[in-house]
Protein backbone atom coordinates (compact mmCIF):
# COMPACT_ATOMS: atom_id res chain seq x y z
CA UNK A 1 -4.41 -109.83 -29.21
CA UNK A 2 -7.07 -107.52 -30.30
CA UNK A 3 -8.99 -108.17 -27.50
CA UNK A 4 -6.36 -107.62 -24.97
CA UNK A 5 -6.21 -103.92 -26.87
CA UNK A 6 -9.87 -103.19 -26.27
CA UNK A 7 -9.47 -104.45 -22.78
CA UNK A 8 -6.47 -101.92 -22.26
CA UNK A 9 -8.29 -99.34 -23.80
CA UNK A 10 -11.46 -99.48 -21.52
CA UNK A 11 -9.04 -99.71 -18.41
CA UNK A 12 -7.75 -96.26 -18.53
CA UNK A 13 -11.25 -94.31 -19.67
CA UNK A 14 -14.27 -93.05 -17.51
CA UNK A 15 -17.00 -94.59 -17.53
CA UNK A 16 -20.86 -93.79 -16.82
CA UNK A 17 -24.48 -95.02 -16.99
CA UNK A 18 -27.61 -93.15 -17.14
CA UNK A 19 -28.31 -95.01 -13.97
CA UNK A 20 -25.78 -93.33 -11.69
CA UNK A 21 -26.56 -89.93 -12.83
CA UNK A 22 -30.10 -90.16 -11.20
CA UNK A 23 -31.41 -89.91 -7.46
CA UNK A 24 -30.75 -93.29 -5.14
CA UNK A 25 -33.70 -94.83 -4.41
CA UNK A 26 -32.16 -95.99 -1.60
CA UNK A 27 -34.66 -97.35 1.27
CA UNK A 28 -33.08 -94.30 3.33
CA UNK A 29 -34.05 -92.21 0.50
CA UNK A 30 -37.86 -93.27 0.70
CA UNK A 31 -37.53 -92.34 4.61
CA UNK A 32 -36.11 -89.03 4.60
CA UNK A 33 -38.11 -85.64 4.95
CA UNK A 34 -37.16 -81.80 4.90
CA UNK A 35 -38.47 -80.22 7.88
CA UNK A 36 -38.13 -76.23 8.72
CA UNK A 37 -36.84 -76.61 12.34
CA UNK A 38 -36.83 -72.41 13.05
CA UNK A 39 -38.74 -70.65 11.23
CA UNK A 40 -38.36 -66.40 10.20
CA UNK A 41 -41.74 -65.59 12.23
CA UNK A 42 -41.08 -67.80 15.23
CA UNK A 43 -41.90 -65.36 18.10
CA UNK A 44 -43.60 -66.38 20.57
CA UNK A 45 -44.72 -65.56 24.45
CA UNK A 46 -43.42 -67.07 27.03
CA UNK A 47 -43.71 -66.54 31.14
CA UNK A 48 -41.00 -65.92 33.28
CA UNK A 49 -42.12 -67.68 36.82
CA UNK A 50 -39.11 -65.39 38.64
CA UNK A 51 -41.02 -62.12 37.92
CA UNK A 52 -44.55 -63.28 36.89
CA UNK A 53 -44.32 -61.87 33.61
CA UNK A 54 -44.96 -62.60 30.03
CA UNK A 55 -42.15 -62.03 27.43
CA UNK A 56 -41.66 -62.75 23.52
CA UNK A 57 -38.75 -65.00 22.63
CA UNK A 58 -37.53 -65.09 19.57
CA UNK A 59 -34.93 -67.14 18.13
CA UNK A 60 -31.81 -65.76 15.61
CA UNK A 61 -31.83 -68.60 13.16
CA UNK A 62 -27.99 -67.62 13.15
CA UNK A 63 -27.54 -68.72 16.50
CA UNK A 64 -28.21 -71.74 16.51
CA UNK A 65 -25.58 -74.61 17.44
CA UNK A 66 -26.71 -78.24 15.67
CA UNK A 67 -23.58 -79.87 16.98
CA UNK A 68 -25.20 -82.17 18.92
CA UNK A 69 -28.78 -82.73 17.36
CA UNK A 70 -28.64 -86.01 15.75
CA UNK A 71 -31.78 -87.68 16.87
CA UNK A 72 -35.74 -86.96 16.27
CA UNK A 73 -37.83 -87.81 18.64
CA UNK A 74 -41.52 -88.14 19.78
CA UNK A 75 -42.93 -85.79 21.78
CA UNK A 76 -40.01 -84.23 23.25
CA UNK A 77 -39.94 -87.68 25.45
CA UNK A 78 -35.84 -88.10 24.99
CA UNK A 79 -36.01 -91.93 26.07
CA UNK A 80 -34.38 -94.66 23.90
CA UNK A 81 -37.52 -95.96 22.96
CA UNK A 82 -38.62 -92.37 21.72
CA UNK A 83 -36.18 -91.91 19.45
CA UNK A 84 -37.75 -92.17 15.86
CA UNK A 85 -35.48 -90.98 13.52
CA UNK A 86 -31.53 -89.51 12.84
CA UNK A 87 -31.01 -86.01 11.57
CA UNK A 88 -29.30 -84.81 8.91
CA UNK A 89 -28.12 -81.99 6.99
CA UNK A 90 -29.04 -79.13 9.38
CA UNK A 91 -28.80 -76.22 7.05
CA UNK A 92 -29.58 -72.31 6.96
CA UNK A 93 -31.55 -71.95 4.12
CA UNK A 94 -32.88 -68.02 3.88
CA UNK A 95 -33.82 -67.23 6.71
CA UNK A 96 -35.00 -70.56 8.13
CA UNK A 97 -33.23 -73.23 9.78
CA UNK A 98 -33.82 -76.74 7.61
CA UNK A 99 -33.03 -80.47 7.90
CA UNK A 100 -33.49 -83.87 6.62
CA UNK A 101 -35.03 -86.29 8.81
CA UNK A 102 -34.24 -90.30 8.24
CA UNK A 103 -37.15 -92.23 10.12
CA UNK A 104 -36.07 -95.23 11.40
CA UNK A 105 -37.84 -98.80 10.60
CA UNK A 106 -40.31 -98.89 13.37
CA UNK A 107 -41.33 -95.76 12.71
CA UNK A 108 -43.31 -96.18 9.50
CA UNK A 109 -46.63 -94.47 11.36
CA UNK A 110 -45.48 -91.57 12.29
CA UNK A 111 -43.88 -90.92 9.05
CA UNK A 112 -47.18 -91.99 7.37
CA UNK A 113 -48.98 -89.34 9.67
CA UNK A 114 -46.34 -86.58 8.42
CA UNK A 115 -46.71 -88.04 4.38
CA UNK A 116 -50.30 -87.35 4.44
CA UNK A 117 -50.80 -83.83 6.33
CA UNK A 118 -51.81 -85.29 9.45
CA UNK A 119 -49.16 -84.21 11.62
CA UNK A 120 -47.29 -81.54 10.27
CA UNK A 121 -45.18 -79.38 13.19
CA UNK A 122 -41.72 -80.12 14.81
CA UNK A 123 -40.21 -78.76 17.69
CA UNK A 124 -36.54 -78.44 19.20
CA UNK A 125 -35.61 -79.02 22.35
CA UNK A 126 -32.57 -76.21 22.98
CA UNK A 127 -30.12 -74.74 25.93
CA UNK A 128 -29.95 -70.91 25.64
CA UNK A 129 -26.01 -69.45 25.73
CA UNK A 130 -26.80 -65.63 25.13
CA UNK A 131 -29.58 -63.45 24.78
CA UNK A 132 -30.69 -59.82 24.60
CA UNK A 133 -33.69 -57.97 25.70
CA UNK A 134 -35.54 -55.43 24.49
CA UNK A 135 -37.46 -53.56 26.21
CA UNK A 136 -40.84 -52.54 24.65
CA UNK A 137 -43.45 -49.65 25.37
CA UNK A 138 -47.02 -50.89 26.01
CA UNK A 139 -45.45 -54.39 24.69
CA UNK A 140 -44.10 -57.20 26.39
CA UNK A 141 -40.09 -57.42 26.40
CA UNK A 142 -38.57 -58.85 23.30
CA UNK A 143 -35.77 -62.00 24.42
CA UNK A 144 -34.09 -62.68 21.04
CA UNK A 145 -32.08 -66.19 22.10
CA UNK A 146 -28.68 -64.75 19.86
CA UNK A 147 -26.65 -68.16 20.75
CA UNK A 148 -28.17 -71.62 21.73
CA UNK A 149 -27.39 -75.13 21.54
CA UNK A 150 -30.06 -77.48 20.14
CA UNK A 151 -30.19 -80.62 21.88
CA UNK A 152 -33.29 -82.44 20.09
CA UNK A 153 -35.85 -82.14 17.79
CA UNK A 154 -39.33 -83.96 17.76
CA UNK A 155 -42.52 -84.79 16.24
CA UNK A 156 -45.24 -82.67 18.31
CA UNK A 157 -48.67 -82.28 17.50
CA UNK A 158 -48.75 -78.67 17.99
CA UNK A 159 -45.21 -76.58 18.10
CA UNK A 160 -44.41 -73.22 19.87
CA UNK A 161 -42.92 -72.09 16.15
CA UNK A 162 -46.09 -72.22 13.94
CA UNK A 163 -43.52 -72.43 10.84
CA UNK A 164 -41.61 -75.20 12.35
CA UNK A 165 -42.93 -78.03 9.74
CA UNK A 166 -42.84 -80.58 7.26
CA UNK A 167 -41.72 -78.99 4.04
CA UNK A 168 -44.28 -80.09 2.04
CA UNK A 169 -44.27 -77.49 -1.32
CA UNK A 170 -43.01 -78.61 -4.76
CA UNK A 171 -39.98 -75.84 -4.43
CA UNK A 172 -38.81 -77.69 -0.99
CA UNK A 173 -39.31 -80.81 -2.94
CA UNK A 174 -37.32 -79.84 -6.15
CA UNK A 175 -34.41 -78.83 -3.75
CA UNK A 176 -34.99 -82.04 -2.23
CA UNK A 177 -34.35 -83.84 -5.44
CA UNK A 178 -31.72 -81.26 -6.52
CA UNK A 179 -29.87 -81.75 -3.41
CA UNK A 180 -30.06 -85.82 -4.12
CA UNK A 181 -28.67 -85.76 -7.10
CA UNK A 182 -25.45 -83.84 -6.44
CA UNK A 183 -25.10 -86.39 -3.60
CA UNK A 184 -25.54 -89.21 -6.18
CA UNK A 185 -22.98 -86.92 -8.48
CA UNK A 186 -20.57 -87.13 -5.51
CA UNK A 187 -20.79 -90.78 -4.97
CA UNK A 188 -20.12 -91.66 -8.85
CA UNK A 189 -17.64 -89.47 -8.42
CA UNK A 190 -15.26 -90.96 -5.02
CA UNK A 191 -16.09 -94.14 -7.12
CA UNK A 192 -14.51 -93.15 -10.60
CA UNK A 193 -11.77 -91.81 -8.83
């Protein structure tokens, strides 16, 4: 009868394990990178073939629609067999546009390149909605894109946004790890209750 007691007893409390309080080392876990996918200085020029003129776009990081980006690609090559990895967590974060990339299993080189430094830029593929223009003495015109749908993003060796890249710094890394263990925190959580 005493036993039954315990058993009662350890029914009705919460339970926890240093285990489940820290990061899943999930193999998705060992996959996934941050990458900035807009970046705050991402002006750029860019030729308009109806007038034969150069202009500077720049993106709003606020304007940006990541509805439908869900895949990461090579090269901006939007084939099946191009498709390298899923995106996740598309996030403003300042005054950047962030998100976690999972690479998929046969895509262990690329993600090797990006691990050591030797690729390091992203780019996004994106349809433009609205825009304004600014016109600009002794300048070219300033486009800022103020609503567009992104449709991909990819692994490029050299992107239009010189920011757009692998977040590599220990701060991006802590919020990496910060952001992995409230999802760990959630999951023990749905599980207790």
């Amino acid at each position: 009868m005493p036993q039954i007691q315990k058993r009662n007893a350890l029914m009705g409390a919460v339970h926890s394990r240093a285990e489940s309080m820290t990061p899943s080392q999930s193999k998705e876990d060992e996959r996934r990178l941050t990458f900035t996918i807009v970046s705050p200085n991402n002006d750029g020029k860019r030729y308009d073939w109806g007038s034969g003129e150069y202009y500077t776009e720049r993106l709003d990081v606020n304007g940006a629609n990541s509805e439908r980006l869900n895949t990461f690609f090579k090269d901006h090559n939007r084939g099946v067999d191009d498709a390298i990895g899923r995106v996740e967590s598309v996030r403003v974060d300042g005054d950047s546009l962030m998100c976690d990339v999972i690479f998929g299993s046969d895509a262990d080189s690329i993600l090797n390149k990006y691990r050591e430094g030797i690729l390091t830029d992203v780019s996004i593929g994106y349809a433009i909605n609205d825009y304004t223009v600014e016109k600009r003495e002794g300048d070219t015109d300033l486009v800022t894109i103020t609503d567009y749908t992104i449709l991909e993003l990819s692994a490029v060796g050299i992107g239009f946004d010189t920011g757009a890249k692998h977040e590599r710094s220990s701060e991006n890394e802590d919020k990496q790890k910060l952001r992995e263990i409230g999802e760990s925190l959630n999951r023990a959580e749905k599980i207790l209750n």
